[in-house]
Protein backbone atom coordinates (compact mmCIF):
# COMPACT_ATOMS: atom_id res chain seq x y z
CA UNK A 1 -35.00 50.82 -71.37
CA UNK A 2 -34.31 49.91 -67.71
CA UNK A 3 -34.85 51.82 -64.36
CA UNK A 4 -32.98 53.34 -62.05
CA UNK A 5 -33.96 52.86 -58.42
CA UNK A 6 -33.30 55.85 -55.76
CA UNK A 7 -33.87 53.83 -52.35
CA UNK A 8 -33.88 56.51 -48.91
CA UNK A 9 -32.89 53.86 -45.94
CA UNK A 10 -34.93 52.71 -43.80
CA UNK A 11 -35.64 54.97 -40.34
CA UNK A 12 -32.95 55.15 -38.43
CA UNK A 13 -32.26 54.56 -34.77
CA UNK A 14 -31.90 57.57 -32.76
CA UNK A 15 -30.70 57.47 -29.60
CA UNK A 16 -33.08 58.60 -27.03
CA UNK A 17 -35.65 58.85 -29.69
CA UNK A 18 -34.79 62.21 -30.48
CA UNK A 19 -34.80 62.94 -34.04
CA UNK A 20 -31.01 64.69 -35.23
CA UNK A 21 -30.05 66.16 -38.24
CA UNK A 22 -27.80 63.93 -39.75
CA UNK A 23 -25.53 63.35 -42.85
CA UNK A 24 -22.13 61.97 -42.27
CA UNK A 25 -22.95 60.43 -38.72
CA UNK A 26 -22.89 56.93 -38.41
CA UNK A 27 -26.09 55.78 -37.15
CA UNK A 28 -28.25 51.96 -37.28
CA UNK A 29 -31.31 51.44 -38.27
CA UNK A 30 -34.78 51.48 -35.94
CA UNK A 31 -36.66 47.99 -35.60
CA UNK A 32 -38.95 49.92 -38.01
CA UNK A 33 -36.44 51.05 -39.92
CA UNK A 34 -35.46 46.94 -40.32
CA UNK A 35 -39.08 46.58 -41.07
CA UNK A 36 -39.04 49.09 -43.99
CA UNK A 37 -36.26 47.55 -45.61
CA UNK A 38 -37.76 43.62 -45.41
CA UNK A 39 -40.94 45.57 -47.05
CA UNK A 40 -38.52 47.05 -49.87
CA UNK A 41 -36.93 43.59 -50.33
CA UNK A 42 -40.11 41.94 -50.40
CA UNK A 43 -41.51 45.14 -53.49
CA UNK A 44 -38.43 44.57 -55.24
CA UNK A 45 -38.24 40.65 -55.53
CA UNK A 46 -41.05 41.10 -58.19
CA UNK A 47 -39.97 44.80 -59.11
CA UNK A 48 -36.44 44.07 -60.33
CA UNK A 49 -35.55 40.66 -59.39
CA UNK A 50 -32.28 40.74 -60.80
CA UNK A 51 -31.58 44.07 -60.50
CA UNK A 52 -27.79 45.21 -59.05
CA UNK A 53 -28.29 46.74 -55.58
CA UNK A 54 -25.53 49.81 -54.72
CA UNK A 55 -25.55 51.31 -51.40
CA UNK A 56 -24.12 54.35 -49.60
CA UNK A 57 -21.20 53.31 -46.83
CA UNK A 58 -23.30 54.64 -44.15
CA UNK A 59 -24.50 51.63 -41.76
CA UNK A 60 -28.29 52.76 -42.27
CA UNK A 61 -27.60 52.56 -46.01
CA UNK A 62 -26.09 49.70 -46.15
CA UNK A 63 -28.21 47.66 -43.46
CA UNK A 64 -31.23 48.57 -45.75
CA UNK A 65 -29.29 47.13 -49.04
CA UNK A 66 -28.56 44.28 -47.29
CA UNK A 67 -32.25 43.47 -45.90
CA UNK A 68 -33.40 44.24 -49.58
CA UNK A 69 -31.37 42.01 -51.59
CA UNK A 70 -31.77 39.05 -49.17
CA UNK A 71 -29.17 36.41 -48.67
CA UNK A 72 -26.71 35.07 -51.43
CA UNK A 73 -27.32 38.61 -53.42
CA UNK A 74 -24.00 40.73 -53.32
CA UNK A 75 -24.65 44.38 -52.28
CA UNK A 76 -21.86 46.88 -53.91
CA UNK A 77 -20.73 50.23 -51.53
CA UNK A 78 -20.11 52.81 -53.72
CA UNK A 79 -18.47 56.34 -51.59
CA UNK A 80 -20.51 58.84 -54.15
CA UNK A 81 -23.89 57.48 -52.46
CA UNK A 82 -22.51 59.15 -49.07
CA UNK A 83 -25.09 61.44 -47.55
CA UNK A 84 -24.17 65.16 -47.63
CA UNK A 85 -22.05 66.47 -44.57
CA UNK A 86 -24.33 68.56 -42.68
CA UNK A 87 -21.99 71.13 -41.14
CA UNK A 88 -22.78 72.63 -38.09
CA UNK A 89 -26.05 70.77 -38.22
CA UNK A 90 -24.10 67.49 -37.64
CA UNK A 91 -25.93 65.08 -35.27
CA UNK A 92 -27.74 68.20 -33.50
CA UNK A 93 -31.55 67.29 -32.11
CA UNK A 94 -33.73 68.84 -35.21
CA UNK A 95 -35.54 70.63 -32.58
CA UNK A 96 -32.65 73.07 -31.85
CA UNK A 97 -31.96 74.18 -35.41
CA UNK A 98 -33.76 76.93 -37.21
CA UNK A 99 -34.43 75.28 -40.51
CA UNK A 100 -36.41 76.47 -43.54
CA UNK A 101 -36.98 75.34 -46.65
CA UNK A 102 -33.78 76.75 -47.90
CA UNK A 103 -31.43 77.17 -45.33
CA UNK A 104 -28.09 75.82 -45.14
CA UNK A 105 -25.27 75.08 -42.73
CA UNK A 106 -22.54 77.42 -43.50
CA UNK A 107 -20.32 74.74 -42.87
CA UNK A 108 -21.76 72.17 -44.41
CA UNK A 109 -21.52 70.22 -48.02
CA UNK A 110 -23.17 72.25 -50.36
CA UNK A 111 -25.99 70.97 -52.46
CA UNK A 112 -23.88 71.97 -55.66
CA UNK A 113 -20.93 69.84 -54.53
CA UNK A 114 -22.89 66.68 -52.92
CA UNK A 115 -24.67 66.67 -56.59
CA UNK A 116 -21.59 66.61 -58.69
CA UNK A 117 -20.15 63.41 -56.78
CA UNK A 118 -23.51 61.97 -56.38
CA UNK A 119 -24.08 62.37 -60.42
CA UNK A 120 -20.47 61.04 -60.74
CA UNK A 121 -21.60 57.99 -58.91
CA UNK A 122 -24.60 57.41 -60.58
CA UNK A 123 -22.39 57.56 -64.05
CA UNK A 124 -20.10 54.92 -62.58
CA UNK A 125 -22.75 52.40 -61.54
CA UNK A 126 -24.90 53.05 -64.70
CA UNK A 127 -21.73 52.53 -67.06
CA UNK A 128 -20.74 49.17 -65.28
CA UNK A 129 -23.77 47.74 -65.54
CA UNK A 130 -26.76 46.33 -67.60
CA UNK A 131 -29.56 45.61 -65.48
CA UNK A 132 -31.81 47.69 -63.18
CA UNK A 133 -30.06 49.49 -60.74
CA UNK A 134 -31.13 49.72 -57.00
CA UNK A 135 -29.61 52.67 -55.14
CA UNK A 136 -29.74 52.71 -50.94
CA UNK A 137 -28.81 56.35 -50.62
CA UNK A 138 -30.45 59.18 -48.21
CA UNK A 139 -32.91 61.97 -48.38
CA UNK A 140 -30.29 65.07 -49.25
CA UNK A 141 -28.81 63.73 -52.08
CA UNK A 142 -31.54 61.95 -53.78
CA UNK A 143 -33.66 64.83 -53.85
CA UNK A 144 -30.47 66.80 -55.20
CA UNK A 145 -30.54 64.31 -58.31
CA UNK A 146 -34.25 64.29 -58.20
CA UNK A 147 -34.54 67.92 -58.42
CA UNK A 148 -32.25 68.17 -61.42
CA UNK A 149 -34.32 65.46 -63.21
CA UNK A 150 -37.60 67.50 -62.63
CA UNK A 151 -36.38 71.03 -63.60
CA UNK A 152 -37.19 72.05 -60.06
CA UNK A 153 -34.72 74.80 -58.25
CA UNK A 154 -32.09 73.19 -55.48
CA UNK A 155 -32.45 75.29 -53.13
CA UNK A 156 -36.02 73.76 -52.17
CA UNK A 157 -35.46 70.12 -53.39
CA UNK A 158 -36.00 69.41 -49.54
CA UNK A 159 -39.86 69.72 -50.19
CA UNK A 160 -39.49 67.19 -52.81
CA UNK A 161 -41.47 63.82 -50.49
CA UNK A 162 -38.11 61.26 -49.23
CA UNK A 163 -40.08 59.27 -46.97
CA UNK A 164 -37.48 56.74 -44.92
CA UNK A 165 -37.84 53.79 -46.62
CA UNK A 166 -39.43 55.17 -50.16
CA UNK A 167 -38.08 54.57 -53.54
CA UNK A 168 -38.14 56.95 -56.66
CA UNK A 169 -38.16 55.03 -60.33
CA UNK A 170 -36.17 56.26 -63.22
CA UNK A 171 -36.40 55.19 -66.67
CA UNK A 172 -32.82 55.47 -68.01
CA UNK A 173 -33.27 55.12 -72.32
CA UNK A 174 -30.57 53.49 -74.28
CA UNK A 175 -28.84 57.20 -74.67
CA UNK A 176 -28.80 57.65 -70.65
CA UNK A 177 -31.56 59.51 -70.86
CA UNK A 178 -33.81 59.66 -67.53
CA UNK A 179 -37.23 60.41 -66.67
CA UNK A 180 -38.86 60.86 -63.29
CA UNK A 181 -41.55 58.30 -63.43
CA UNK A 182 -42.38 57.50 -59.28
CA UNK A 183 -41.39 59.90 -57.35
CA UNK A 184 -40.78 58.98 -53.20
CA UNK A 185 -43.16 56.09 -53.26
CA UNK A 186 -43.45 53.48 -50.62
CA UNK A 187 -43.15 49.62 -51.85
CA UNK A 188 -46.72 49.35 -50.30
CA UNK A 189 -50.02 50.60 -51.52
CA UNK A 190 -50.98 51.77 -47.83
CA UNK A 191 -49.75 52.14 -44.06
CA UNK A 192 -51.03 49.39 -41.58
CA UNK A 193 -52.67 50.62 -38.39
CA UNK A 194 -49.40 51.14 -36.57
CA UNK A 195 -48.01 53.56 -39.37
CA UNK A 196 -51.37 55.11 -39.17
CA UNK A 197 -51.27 56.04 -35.70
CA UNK A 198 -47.43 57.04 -36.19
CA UNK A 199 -48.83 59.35 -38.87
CA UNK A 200 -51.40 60.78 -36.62
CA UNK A 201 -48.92 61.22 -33.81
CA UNK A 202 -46.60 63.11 -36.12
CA UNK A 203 -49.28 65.52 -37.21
CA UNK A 204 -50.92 65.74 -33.76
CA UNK A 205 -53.99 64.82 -34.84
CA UNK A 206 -56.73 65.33 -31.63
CA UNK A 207 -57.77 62.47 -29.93
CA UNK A 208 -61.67 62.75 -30.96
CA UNK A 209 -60.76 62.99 -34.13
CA UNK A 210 -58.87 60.23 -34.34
CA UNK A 211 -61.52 58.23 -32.42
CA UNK A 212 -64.19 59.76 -35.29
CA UNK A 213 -61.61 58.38 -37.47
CA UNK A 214 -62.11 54.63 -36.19
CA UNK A 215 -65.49 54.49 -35.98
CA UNK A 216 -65.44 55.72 -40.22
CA UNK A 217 -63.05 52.75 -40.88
CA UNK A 218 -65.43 50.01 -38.56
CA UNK A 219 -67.95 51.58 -41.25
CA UNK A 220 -66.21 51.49 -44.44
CA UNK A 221 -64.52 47.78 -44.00
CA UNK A 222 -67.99 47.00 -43.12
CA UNK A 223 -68.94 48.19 -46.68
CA UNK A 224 -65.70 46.80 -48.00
CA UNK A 225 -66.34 43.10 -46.98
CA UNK A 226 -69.85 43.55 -48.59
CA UNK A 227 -68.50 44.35 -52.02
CA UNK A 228 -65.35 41.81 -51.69
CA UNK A 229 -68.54 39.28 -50.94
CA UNK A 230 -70.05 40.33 -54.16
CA UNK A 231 -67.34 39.76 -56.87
CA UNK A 232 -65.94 43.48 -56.67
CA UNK A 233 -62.03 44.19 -57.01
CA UNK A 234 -61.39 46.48 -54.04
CA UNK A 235 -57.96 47.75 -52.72
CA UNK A 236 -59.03 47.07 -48.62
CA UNK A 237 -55.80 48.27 -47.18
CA UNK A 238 -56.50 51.52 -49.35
CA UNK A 239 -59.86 51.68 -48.16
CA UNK A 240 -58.49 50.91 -44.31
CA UNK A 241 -55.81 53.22 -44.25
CA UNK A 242 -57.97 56.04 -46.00
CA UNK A 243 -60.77 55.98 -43.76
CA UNK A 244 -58.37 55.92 -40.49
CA UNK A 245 -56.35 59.28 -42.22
CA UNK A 246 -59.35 60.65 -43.69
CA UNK A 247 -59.02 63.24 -41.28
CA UNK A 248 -55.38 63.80 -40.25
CA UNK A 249 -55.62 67.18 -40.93
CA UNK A 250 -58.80 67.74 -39.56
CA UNK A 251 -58.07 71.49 -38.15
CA UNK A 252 -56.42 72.95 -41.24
CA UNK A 253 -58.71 75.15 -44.13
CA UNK A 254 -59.36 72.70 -46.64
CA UNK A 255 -58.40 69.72 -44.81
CA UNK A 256 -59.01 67.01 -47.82
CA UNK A 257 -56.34 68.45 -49.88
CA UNK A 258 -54.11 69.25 -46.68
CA UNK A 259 -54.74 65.77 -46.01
CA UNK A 260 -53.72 64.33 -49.10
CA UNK A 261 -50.49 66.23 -49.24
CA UNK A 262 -49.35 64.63 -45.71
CA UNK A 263 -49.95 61.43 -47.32
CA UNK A 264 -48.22 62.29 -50.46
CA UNK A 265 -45.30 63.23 -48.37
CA UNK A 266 -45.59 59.96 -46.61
CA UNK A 267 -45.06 57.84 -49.95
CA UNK A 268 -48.92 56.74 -50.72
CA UNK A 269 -50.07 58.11 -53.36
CA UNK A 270 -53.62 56.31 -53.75
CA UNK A 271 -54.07 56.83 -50.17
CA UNK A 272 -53.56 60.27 -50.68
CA UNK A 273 -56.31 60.08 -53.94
CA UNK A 274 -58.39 58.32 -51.89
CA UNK A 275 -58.13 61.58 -48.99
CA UNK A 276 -58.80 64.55 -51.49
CA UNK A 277 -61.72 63.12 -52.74
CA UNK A 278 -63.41 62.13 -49.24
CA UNK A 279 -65.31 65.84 -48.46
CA UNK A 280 -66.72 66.34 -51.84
CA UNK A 281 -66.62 62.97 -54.50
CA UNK A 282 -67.87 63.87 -58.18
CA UNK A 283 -71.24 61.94 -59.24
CA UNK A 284 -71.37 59.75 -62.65
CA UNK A 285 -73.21 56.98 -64.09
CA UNK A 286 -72.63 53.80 -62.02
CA UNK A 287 -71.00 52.00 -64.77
CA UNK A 288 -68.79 54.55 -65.48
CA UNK A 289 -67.59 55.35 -61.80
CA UNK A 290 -67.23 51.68 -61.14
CA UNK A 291 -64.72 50.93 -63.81
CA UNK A 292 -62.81 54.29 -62.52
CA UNK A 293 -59.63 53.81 -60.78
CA UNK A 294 -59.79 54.53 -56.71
CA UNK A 295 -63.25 55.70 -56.96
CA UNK A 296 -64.81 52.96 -55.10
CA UNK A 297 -62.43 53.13 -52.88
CA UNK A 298 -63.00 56.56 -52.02
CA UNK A 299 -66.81 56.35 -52.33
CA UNK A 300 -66.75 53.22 -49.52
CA UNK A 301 -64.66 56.31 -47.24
CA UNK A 302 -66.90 59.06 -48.41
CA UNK A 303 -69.99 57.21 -47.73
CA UNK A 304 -68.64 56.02 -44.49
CA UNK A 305 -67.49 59.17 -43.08
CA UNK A 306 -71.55 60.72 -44.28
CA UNK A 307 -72.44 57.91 -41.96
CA UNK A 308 -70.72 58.82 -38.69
CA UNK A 309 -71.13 61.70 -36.62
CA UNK A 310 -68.45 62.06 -33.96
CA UNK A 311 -67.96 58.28 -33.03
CA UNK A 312 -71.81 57.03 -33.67
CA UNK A 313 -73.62 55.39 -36.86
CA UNK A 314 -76.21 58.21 -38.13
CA UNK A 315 -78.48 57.92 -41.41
CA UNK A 316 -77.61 60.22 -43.71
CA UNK A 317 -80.89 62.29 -43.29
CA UNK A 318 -79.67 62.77 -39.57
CA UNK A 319 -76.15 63.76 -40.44
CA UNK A 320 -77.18 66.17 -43.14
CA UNK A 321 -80.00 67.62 -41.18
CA UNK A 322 -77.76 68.31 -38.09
CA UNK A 323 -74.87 69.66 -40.91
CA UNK A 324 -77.59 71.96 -42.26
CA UNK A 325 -77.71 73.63 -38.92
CA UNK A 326 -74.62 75.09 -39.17
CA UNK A 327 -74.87 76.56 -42.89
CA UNK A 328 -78.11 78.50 -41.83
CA UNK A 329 -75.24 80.24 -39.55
CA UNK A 330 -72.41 80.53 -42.34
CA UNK A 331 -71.61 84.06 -43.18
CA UNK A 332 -72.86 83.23 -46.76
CA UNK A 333 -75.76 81.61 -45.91
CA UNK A 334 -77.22 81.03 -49.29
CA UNK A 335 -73.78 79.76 -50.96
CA UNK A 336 -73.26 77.34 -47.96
CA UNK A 337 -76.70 75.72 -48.28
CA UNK A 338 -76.17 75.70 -52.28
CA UNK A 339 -73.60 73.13 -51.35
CA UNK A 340 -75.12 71.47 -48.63
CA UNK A 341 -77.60 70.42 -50.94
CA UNK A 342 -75.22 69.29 -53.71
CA UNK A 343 -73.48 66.80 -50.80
CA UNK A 344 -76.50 65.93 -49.92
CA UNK A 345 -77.87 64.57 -53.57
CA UNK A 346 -73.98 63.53 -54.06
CA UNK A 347 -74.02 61.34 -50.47
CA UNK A 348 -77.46 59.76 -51.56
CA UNK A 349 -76.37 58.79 -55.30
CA UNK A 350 -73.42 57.83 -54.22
CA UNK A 351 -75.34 55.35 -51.44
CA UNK A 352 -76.86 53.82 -54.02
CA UNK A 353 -74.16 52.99 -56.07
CA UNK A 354 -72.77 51.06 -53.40
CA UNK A 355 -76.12 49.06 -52.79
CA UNK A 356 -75.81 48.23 -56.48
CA UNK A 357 -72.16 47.00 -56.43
CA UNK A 358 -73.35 44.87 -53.71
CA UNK A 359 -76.10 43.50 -55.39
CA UNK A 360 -78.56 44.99 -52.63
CA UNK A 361 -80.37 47.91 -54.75
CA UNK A 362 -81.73 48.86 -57.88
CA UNK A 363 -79.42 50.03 -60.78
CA UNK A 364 -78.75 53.70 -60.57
């Protein structure tokens, strides 16, 4: 067994910092975009330390191999790993074209084609090699191979999450054999607070939400440092991150699982876990929900977010009561309290699991 890497570049550097649509044009990469690419250097070191690193000839591709592998390590252009020509859509502000999920230019490389050389590529590299195989490629044609892999149709493999700066792991068996096992992952476990607020500026989320947002992460890390102080194993920068996006998508129906598919489409996966479960977190035996992955995590954010209302600290007898209000008013009034009360047992249990992780309460 080894793995096949499928690297997007980092973001790129637009001029006037408005976002084109491009394949074949020859742009650099952002300061952030540099960033990324340090960060994918830095995942890989342990990842696949001696793992051959191929890159597209496109400057964004190939100043994100070179960032990666580091100094001394060669990086190998290969011409297959060139993005897709985007037609008519060439280097044309992403605001002015009327794209869908399975449009096309008419003019441009079709998906059919850019696969073929891109699968011819990957053939090559595979063949000539015997290590782990890092690819710096772009969006269009790794979620053309990607698509393949996963039995998924073409035409939409543009929904398929290509974060800049995300990698996808293949296992490649002895036979060349290959199975999808990360798909469009970033090298780190969780944005910091400047990717958090680019998130949140990307998905215009409102300014009181986002400051209801802050005052639920000055809660949880509160929590968080309580149960670090204590001897428990807790992912902070999950925690962080989760309570600060907890709400990105705050206005849509169903925001926790809206939520959690922004941040799946942004490459964090536990983050995104951590999101889905924040409105409504199943109840078990402390034991048992303490040795469960990500669910103290996402009771620390759960419990935090019971514990703010708007941008102020609140018991959880005020936040409920004031809550209740509104399900007296629900159009089905008796199926809204039903589950008022459920969230209300839930958010006390849950309250005193965390006193007993920290040592502070009696065993549940």
């Amino acid at each position: 067994m080894r793995q096949l890497y499928l690297v997007r570049h980092g973001q790129v550097d637009f001029p006037d910092n408005i976002r084109r649509c491009i394949g074949w044009t020859d742009l650099p990469l952002s300061l952030k975009g540099r960033k990324q690419a340090v960060e994918l250097g830095a995942y890989f070191r342990s990842a696949a330390g001696d793992g051959v690193v191929f890159a597209s000839p496109l400057i964004r591709a190939r100043e994100t191999a070179g960032l990666l592998a580091g100094e001394g390590r060669i990086v190998c252009v290969d011409e297959g790993l060139k993005e897709l020509y985007m037609g008519e859509w060439e280097n044309v502000p992403m605001g002015q074209i009327k794209k869908t999920l399975t449009s096309w230019p008419g003019t441009g490389e079709r998906r059919e084609d850019g696969l073929v050389r891109f699968r011819s590529a990957l053939g090559r590299i595979l063949a000539d090699t015997r290590k782990d195989v890092i690819c710096v490629a772009h969006a269009g044609l790794n979620s053309c191979f990607l698509s393949e892999l996963l039995g998924t149709p073409l035409d939409t493999c543009r929904g398929l999450p290509q974060p800049y700066g995300c990698f996808s792991r293949i296992q490649v068996d002895e036979n060349g054999h290959m199975e999808v096992k990360q798909l469009g992952i970033m090298p780190k476990n969780a944005p910091d607070d400047d990717e958090c607020a680019d998130i949140w500026d990307h998905y215009r989320t409102p300014e009181k939400v986002r400051r209801h947002c802050e005052a639920v992460c000055r809660q949880a890390m509160e929590t968080a440092g309580k149960l670090l102080a204590a001897g428990r194993t807790v992912d902070w920068q999950v925690i962080r991150s989760g309570a600060l996006l907890h709400d990105v998508a705050r206005r849509e129906k169903d925001h926790a699982a809206k939520g959690a598919q922004v941040l799946l489409r942004e490459g964090y996966p536990a983050v995104a876990e951590v999101i889905r479960r924040h409105h409504d977190l199943d109840c078990r035996k402390a034991a048992e929900a303490l040795e469960t992955p990500l669910w103290l995590e996402t009771a620390v954010v759960y419990l935090a977010d019971k514990q703010v209302m708007e941008d102020r600290i609140v018991s959880l007898d005020e936040r409920f009561a004031e809550s209740r209000k509104r399900c007296r008013e629900a159009g089905d009034r008796e199926a809204a309290l039903a589950a008022h009360k459920r969230r209300y047992e839930q958010a006390m249990y849950i309250e005193t699991i965390i006193k007993y992780a920290t040592d502070g309460g009696k065993r549940p």
